[in-house]
Structure formats: structure tokens, C-alpha cells
PDB file of N, CA and C in Angstrom:
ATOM      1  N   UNK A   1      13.804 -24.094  14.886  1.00  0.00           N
ATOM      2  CA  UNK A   1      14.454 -23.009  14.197  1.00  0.00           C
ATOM      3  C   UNK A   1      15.183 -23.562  12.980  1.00  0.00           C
ATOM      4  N   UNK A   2      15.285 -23.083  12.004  1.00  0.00           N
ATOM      5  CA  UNK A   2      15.652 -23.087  10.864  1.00  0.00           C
ATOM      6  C   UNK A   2      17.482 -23.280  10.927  1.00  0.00           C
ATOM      7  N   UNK A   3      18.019 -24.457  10.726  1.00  0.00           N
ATOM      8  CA  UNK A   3      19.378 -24.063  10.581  1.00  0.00           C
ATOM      9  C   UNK A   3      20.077 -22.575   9.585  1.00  0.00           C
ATOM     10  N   UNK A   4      20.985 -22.069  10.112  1.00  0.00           N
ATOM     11  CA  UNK A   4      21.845 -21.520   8.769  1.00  0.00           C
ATOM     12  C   UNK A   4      22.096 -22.090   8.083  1.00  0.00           C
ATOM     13  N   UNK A   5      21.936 -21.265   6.496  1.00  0.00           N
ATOM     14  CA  UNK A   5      22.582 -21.696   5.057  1.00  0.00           C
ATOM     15  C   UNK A   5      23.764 -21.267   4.742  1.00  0.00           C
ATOM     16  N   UNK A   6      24.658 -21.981   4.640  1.00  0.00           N
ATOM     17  CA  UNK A   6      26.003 -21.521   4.166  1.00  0.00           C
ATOM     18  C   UNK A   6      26.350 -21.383   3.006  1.00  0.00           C
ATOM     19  N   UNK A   7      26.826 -20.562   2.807  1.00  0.00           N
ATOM     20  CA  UNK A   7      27.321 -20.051   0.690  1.00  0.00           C
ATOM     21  C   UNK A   7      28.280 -18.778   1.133  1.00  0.00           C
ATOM     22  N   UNK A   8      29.336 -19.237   0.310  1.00  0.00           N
ATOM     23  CA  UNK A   8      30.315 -18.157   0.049  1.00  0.00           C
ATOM     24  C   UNK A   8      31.048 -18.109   1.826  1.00  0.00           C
ATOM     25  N   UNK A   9      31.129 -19.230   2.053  1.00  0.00           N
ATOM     26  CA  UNK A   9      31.910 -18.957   3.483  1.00  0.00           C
ATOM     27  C   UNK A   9      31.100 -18.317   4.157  1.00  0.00           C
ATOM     28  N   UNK A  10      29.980 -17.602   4.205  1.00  0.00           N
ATOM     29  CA  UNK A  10      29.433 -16.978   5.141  1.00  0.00           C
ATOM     30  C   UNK A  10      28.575 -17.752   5.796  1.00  0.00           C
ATOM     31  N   UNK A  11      28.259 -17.698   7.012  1.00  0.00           N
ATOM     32  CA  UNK A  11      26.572 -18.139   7.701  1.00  0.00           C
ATOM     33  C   UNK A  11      25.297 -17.531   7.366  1.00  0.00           C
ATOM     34  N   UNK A  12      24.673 -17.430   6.362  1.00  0.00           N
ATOM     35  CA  UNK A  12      23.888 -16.489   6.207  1.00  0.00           C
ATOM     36  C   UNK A  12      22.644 -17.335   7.133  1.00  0.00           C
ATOM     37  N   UNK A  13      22.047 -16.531   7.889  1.00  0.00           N
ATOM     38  CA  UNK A  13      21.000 -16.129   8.665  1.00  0.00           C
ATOM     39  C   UNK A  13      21.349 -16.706   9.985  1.00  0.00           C
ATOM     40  N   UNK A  14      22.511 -16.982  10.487  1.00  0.00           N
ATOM     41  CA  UNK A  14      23.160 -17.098  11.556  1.00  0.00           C
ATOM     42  C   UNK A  14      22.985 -15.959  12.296  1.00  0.00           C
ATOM     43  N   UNK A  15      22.286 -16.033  13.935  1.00  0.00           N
ATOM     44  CA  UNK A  15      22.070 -15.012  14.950  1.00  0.00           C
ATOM     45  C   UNK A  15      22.860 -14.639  15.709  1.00  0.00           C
ATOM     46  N   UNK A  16      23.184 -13.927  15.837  1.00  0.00           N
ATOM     47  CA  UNK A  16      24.426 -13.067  16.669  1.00  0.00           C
ATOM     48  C   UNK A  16      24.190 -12.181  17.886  1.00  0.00           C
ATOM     49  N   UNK A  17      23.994 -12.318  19.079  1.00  0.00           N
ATOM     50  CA  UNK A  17      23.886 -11.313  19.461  1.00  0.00           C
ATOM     51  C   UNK A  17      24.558 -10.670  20.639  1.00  0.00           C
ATOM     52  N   UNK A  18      25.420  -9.143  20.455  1.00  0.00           N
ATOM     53  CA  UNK A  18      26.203  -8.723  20.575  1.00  0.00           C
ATOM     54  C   UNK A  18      25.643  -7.967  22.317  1.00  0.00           C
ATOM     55  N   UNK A  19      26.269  -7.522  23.131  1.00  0.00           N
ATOM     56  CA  UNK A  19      25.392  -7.237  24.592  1.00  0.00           C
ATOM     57  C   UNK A  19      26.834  -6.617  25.062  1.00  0.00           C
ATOM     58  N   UNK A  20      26.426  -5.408  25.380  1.00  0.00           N
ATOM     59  CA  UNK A  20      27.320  -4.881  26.451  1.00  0.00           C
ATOM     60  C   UNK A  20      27.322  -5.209  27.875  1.00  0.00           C
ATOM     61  N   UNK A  21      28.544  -6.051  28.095  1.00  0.00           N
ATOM     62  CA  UNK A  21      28.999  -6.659  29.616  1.00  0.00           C
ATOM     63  C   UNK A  21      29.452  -5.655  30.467  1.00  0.00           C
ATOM     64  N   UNK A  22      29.964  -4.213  29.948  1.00  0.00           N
ATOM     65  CA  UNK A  22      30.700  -4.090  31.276  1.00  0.00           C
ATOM     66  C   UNK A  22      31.835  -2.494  30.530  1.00  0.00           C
ATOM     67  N   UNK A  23      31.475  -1.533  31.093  1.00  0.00           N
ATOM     68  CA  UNK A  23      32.015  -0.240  30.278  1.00  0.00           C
ATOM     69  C   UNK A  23      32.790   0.501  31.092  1.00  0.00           C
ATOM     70  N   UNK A  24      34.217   0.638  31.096  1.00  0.00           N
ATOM     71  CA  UNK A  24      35.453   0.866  31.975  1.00  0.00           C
ATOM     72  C   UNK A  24      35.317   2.470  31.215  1.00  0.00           C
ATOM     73  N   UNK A  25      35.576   3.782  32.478  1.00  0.00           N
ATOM     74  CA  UNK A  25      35.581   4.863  31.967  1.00  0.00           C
ATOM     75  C   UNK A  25      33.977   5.108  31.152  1.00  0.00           C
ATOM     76  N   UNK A  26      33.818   6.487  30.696  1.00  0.00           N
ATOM     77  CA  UNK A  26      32.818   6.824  29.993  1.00  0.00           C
ATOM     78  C   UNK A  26      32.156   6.376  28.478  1.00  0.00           C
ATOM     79  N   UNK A  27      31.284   6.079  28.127  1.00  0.00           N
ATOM     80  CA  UNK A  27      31.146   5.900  26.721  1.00  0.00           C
ATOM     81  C   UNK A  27      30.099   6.599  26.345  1.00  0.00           C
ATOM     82  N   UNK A  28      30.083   7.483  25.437  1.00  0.00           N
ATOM     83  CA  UNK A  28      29.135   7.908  25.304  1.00  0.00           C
ATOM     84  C   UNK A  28      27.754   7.744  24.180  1.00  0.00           C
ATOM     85  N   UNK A  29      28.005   6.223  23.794  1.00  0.00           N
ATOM     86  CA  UNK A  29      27.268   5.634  23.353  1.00  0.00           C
ATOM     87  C   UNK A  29      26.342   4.745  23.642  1.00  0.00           C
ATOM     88  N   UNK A  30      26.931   3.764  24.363  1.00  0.00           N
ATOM     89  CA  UNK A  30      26.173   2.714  24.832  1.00  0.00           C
ATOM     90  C   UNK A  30      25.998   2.657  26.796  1.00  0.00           C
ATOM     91  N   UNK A  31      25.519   1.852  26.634  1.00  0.00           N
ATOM     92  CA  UNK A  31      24.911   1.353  28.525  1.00  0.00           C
ATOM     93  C   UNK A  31      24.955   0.075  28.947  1.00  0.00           C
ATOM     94  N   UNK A  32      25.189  -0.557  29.799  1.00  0.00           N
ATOM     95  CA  UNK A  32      25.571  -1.684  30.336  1.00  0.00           C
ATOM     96  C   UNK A  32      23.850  -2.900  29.933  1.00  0.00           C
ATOM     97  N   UNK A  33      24.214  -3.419  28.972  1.00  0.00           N
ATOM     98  CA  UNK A  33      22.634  -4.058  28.575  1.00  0.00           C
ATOM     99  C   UNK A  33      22.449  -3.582  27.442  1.00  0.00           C
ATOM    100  N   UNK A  34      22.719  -2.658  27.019  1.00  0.00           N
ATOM    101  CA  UNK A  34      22.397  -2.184  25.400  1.00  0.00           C
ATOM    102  C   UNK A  34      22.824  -3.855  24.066  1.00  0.00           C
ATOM    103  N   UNK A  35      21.805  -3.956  23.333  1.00  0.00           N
ATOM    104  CA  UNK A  35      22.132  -5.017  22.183  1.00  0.00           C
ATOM    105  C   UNK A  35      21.981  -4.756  20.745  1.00  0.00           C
ATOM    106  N   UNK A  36      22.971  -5.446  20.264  1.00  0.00           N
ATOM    107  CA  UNK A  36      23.020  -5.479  18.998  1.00  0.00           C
ATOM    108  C   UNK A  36      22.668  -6.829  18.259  1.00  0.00           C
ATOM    109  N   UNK A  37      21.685  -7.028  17.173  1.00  0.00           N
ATOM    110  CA  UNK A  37      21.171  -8.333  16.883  1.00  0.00           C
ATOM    111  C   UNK A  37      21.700  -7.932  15.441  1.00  0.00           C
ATOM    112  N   UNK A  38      21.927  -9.719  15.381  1.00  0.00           N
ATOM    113  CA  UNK A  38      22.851  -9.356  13.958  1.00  0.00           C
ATOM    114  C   UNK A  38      22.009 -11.320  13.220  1.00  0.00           C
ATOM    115  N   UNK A  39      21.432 -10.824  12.217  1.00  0.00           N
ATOM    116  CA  UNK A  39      21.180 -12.358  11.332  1.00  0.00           C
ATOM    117  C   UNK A  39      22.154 -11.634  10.483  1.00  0.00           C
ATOM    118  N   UNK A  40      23.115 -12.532  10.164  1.00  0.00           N
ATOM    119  CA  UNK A  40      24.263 -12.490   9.326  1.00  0.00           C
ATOM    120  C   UNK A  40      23.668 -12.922   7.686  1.00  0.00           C
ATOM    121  N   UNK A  41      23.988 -11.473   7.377  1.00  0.00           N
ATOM    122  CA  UNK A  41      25.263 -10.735   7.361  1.00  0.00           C
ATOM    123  C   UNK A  41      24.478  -8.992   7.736  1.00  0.00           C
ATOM    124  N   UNK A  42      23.229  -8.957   8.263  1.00  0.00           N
ATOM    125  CA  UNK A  42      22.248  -7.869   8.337  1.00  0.00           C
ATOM    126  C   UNK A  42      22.110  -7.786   9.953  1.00  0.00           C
ATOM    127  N   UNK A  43      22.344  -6.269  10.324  1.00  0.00           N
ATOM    128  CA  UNK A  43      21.893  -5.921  11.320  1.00  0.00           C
ATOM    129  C   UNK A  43      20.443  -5.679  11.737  1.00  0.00           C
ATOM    130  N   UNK A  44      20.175  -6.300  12.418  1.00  0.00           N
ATOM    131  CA  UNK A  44      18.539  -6.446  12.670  1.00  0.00           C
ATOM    132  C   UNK A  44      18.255  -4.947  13.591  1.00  0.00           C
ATOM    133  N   UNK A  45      17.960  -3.951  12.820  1.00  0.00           N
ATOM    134  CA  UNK A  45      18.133  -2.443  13.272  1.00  0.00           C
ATOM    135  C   UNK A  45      16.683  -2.334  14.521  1.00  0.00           C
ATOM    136  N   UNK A  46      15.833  -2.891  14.117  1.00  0.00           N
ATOM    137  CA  UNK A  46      14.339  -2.789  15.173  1.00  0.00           C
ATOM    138  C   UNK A  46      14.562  -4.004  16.744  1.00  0.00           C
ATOM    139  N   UNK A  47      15.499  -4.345  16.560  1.00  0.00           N
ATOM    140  CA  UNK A  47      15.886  -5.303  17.431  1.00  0.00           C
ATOM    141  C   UNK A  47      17.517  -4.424  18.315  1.00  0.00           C
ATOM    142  N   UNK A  48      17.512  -3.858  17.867  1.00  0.00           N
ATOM    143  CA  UNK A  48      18.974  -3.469  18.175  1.00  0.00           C
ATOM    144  C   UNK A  48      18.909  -1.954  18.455  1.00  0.00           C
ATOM    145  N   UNK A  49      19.503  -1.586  19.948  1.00  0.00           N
ATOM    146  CA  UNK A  49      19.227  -0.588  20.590  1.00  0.00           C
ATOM    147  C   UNK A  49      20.296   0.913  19.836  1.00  0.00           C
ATOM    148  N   UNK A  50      22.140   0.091  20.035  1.00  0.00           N
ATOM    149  CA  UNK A  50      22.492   1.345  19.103  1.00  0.00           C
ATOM    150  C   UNK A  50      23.549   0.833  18.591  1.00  0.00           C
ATOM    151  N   UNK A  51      24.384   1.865  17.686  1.00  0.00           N
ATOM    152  CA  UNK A  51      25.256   1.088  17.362  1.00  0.00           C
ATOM    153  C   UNK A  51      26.488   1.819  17.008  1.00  0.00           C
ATOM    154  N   UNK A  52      28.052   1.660  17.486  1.00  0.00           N
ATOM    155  CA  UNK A  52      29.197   2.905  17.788  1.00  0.00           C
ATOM    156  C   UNK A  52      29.862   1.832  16.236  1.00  0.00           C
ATOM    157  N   UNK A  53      29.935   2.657  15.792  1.00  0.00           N
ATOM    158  CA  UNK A  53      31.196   2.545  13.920  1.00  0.00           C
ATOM    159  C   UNK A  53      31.919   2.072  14.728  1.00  0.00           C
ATOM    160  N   UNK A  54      32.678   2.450  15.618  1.00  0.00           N
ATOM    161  CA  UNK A  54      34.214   2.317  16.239  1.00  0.00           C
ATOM    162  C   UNK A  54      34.273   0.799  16.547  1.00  0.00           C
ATOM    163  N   UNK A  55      33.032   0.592  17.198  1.00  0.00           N
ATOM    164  CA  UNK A  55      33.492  -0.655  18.267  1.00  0.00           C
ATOM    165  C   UNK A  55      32.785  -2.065  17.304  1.00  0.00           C
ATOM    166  N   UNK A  56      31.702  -1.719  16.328  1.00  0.00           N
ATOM    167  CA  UNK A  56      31.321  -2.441  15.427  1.00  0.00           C
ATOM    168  C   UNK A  56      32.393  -3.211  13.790  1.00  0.00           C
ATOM    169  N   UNK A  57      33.189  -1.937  14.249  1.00  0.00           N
ATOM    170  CA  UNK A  57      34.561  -2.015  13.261  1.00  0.00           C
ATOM    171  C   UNK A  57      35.381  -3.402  13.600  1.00  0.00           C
ATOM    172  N   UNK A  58      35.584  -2.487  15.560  1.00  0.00           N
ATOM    173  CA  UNK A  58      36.532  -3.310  16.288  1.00  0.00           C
ATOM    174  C   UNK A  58      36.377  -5.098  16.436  1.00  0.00           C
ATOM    175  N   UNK A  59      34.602  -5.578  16.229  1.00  0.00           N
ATOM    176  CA  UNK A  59      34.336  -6.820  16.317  1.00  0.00           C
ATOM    177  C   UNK A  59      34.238  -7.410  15.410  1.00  0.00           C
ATOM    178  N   UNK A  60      34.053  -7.095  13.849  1.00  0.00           N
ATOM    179  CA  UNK A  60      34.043  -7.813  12.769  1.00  0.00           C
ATOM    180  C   UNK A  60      35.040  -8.841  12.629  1.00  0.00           C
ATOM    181  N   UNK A  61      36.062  -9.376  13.113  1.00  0.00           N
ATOM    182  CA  UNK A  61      36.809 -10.204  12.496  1.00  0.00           C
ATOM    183  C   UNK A  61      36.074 -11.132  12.932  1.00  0.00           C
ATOM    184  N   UNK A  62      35.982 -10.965  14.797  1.00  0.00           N
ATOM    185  CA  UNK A  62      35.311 -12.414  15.288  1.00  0.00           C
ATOM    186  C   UNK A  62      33.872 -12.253  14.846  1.00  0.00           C
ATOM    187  N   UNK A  63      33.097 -11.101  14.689  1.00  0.00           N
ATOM    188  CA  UNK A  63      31.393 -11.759  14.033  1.00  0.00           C
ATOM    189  C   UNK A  63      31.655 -12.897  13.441  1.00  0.00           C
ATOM    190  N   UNK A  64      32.442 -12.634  12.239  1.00  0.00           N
ATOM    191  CA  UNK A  64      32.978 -13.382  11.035  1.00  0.00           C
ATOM    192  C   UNK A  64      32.767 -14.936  11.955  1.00  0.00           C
ATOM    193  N   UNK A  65      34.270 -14.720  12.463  1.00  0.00           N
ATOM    194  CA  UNK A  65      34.384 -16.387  12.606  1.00  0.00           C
ATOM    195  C   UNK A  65      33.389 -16.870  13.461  1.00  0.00           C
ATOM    196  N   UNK A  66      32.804 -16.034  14.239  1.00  0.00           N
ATOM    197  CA  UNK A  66      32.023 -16.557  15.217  1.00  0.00           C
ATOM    198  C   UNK A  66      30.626 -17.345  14.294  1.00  0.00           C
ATOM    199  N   UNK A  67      30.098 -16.610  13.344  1.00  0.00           N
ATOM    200  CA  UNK A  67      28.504 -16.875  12.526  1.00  0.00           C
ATOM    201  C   UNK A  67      29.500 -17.505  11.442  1.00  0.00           C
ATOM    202  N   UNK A  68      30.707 -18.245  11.358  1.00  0.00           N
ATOM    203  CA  UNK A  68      30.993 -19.230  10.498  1.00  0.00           C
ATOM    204  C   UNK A  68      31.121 -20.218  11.458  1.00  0.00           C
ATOM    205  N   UNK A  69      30.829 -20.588  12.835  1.00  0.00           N
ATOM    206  CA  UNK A  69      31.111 -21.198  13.382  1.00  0.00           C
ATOM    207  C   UNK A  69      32.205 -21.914  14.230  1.00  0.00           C
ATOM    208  N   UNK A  70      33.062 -20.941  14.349  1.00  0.00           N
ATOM    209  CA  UNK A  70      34.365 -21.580  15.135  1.00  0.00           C
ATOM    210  C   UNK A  70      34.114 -21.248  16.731  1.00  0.00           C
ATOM    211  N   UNK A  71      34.887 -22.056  17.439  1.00  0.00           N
ATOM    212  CA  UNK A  71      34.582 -22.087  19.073  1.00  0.00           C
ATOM    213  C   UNK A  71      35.648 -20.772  19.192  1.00  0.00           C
ATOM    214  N   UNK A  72      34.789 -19.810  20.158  1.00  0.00           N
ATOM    215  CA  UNK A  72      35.073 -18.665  21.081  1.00  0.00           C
ATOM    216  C   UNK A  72      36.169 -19.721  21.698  1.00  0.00           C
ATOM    217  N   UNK A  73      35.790 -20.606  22.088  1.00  0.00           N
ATOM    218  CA  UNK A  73      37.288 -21.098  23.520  1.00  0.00           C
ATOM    219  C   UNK A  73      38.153 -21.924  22.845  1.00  0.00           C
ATOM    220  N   UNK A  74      38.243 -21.801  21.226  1.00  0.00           N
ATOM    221  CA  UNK A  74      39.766 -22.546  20.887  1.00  0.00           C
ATOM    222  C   UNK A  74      40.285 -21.110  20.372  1.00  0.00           C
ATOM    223  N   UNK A  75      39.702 -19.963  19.790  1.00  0.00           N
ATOM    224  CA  UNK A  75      39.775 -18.814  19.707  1.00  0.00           C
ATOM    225  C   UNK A  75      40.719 -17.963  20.794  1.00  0.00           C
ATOM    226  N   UNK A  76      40.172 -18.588  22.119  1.00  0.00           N
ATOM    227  CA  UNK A  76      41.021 -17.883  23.079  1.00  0.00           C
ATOM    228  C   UNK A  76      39.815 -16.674  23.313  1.00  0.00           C
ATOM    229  N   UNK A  77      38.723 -16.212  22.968  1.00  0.00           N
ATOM    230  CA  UNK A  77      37.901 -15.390  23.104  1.00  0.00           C
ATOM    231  C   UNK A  77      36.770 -15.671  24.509  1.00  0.00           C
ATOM    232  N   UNK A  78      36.660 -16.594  25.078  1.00  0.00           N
ATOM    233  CA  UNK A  78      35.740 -16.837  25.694  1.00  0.00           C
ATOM    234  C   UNK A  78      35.962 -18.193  26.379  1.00  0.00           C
ATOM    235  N   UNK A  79      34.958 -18.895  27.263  1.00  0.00           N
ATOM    236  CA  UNK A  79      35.156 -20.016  28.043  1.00  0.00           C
ATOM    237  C   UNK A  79      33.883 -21.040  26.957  1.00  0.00           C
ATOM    238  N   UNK A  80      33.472 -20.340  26.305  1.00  0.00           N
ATOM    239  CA  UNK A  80      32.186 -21.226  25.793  1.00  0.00           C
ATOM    240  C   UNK A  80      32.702 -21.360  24.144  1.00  0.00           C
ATOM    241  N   UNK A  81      32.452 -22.200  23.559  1.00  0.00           N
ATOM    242  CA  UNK A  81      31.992 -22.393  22.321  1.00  0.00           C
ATOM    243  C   UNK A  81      31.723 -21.205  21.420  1.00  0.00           C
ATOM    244  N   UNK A  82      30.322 -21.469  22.008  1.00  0.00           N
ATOM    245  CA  UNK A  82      29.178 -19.842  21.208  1.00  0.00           C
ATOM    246  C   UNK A  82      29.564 -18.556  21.999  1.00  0.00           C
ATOM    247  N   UNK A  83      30.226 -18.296  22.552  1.00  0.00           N
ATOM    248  CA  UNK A  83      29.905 -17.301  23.291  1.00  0.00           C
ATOM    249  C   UNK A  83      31.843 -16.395  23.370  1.00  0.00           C
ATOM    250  N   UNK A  84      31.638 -15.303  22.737  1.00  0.00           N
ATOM    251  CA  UNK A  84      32.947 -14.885  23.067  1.00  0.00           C
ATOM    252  C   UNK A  84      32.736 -13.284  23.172  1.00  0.00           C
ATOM    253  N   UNK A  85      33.815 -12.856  23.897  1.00  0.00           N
ATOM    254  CA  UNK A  85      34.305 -11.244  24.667  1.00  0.00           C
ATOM    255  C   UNK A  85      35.333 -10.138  23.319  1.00  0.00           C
ATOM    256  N   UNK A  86      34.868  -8.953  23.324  1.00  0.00           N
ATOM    257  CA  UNK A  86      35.811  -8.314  22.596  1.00  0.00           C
ATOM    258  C   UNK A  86      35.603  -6.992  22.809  1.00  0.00           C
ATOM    259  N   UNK A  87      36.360  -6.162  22.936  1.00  0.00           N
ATOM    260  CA  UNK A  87      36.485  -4.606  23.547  1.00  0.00           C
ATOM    261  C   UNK A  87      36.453  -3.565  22.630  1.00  0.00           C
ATOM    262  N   UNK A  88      35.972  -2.484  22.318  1.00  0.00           N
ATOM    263  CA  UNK A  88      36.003  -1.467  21.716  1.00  0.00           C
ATOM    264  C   UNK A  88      37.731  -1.052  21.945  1.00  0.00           C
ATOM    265  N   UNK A  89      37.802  -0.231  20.753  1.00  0.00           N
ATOM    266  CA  UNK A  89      39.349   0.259  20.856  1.00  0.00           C
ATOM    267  C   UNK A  89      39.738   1.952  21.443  1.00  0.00           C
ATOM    268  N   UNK A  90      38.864   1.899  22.603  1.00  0.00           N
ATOM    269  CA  UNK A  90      38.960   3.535  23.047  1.00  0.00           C
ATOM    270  C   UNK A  90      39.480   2.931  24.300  1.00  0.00           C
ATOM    271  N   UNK A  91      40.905   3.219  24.763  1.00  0.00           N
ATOM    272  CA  UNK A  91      41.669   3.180  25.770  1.00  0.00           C
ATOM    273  C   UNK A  91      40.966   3.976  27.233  1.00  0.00           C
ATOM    274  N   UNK A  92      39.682   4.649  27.170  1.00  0.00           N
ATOM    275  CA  UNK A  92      39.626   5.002  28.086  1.00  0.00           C
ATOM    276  C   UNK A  92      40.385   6.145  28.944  1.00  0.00           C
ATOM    277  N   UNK A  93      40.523   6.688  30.012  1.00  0.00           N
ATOM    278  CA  UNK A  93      41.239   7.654  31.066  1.00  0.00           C
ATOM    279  C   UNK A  93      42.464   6.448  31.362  1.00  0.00           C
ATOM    280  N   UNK A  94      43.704   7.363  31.633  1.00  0.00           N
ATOM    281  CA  UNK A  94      43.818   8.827  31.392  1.00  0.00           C
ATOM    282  C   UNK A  94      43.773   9.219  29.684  1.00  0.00           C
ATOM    283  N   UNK A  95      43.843   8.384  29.345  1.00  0.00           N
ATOM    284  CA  UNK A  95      44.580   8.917  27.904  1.00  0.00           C
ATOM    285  C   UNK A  95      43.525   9.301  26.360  1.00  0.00           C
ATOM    286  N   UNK A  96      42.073   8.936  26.847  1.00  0.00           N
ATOM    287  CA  UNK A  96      41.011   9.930  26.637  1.00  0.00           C
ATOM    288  C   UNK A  96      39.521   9.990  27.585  1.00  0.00           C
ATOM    289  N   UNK A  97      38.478  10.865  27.218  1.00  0.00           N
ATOM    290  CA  UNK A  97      37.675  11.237  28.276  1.00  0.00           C
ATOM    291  C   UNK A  97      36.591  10.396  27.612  1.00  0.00           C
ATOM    292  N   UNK A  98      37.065   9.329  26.968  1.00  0.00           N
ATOM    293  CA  UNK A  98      35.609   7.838  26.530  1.00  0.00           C
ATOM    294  C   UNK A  98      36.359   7.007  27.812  1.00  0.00           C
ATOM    295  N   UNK A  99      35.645   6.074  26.820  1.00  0.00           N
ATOM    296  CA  UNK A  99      36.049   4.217  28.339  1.00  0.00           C
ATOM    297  C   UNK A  99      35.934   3.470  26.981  1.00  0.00           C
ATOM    298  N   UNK A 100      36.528   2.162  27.544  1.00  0.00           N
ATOM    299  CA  UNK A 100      36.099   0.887  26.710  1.00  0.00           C
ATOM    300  C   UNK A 100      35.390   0.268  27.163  1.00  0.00           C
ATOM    301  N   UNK A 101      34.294  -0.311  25.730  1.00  0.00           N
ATOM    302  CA  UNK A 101      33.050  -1.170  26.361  1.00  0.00           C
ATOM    303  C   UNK A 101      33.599  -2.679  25.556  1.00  0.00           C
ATOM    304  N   UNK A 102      33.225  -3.156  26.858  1.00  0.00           N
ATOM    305  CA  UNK A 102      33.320  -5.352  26.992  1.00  0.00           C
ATOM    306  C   UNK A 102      32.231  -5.630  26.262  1.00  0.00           C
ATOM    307  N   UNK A 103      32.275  -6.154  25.254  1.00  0.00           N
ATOM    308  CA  UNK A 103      30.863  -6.897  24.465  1.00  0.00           C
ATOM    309  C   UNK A 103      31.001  -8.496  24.492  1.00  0.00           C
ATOM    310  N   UNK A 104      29.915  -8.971  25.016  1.00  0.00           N
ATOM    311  CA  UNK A 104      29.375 -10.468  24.938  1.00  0.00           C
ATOM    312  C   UNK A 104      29.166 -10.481  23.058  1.00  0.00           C
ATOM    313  N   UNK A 105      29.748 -11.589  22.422  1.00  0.00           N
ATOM    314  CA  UNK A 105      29.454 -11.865  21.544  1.00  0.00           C
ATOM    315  C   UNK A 105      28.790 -13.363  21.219  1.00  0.00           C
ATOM    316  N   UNK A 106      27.294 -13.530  21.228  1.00  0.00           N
ATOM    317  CA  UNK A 106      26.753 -14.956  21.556  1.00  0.00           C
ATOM    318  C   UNK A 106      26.274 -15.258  20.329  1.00  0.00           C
ATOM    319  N   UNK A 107      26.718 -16.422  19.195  1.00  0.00           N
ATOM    320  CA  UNK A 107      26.059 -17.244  18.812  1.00  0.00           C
ATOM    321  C   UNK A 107      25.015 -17.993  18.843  1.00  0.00           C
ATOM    322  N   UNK A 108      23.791 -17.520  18.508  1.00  0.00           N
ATOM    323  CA  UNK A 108      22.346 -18.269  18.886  1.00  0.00           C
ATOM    324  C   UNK A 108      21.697 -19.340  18.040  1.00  0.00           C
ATOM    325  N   UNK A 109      22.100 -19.176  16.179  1.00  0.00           N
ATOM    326  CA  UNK A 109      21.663 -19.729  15.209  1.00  0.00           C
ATOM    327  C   UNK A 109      20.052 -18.951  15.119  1.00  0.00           C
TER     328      UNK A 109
END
């Protein structure tokens, strides 16, 4: 596989891919297994099942650092390196009738 090229701080063509772990309360977007494939800085849309504004909002900081390469576990995001956790920002019941969904965020290159 082709390493990533880096320019402008970014990883460009760095693989990302995003996987719902685990959905507390209702969502009415996604499903436990649903993925999102990301070659940075492009969502790979034919590869990628769906995709919620809200919770895609909610993960951009770590995409970022994650496809620039920083460790998920000095991050505090995860136990691995490549591999880190981050939650949509819908609180779920009681306090609305969504849930929050757990996303695996894995670094593949």
C-alpha cells in the first residue's frame, strides 16, 4: 500500500475508518456495524453506508489528529495507537427520544 502524502498538515490519502460500536437509546440513523470510509480528506461515499451531520461534526477534531497521525492512547481516546472511540452529541433518554452512537475510529493508512 502506498504510504500517505503529507502537505499542508494534512494526511492526504490516509484511511480512516469510522464503525459504529454500540448505540445507547434510539438513533435514527445509523445501526450497530454501519461504516464510514474516509481517504482523507474525502469521504469515500460508495464505501460508506450513511452518514448523520451531527455526529460527523462531533468527530472531526480527532479525524484530524487521528489521519495526521497521533496515538488514540496518548490522546486518552482509545487503548491502541490507531484506533480511537468518540460519541455523537445526542444525550439520548430521558432528555431526548434519539440515543448516542459509540464510533470506532481506526486508522488503516
Amino acid at each position: 500500500m502506498t504510504p500517505p502524502i503529507v502537505g499542508l498538515g494534512v494526511s492526504v490519502g490516509t484511511k480512516i475508518i469510522v464503525e459504529v460500536v454500540e448505540i445507547r437509546g434510539n438513533c435514527p440513523v445509523y445501526r450497530v456495524g454501519d461504516k464510514m470510509v474516509i481517504k482523507m480528506p474525502e469521504l469515500i461515499l460508495n464505501e460508506t453506508d450513511k452518514v448523520c451531520i451531527h455526529a460527523l461534526t462531533a468527530m472531526q477534531t480527532l479525524l484530524q489528529a487521528i489521519a495526521r497521525g497521533y496515538s488514540a492512547r496518548e490522546l486518552g481516546v482509545g487503548e491502541r495507537d490507531d484506533e480511537g472511540y468518540v460519541q455523537c452529541p445526542d444525550p439520548g433518554p430521558p432528555y431526548t427520544r434519539g440515543g448516542t452512537v459509540i464510533f470506532k475510529i481506526k486508522r488503516v493508512y
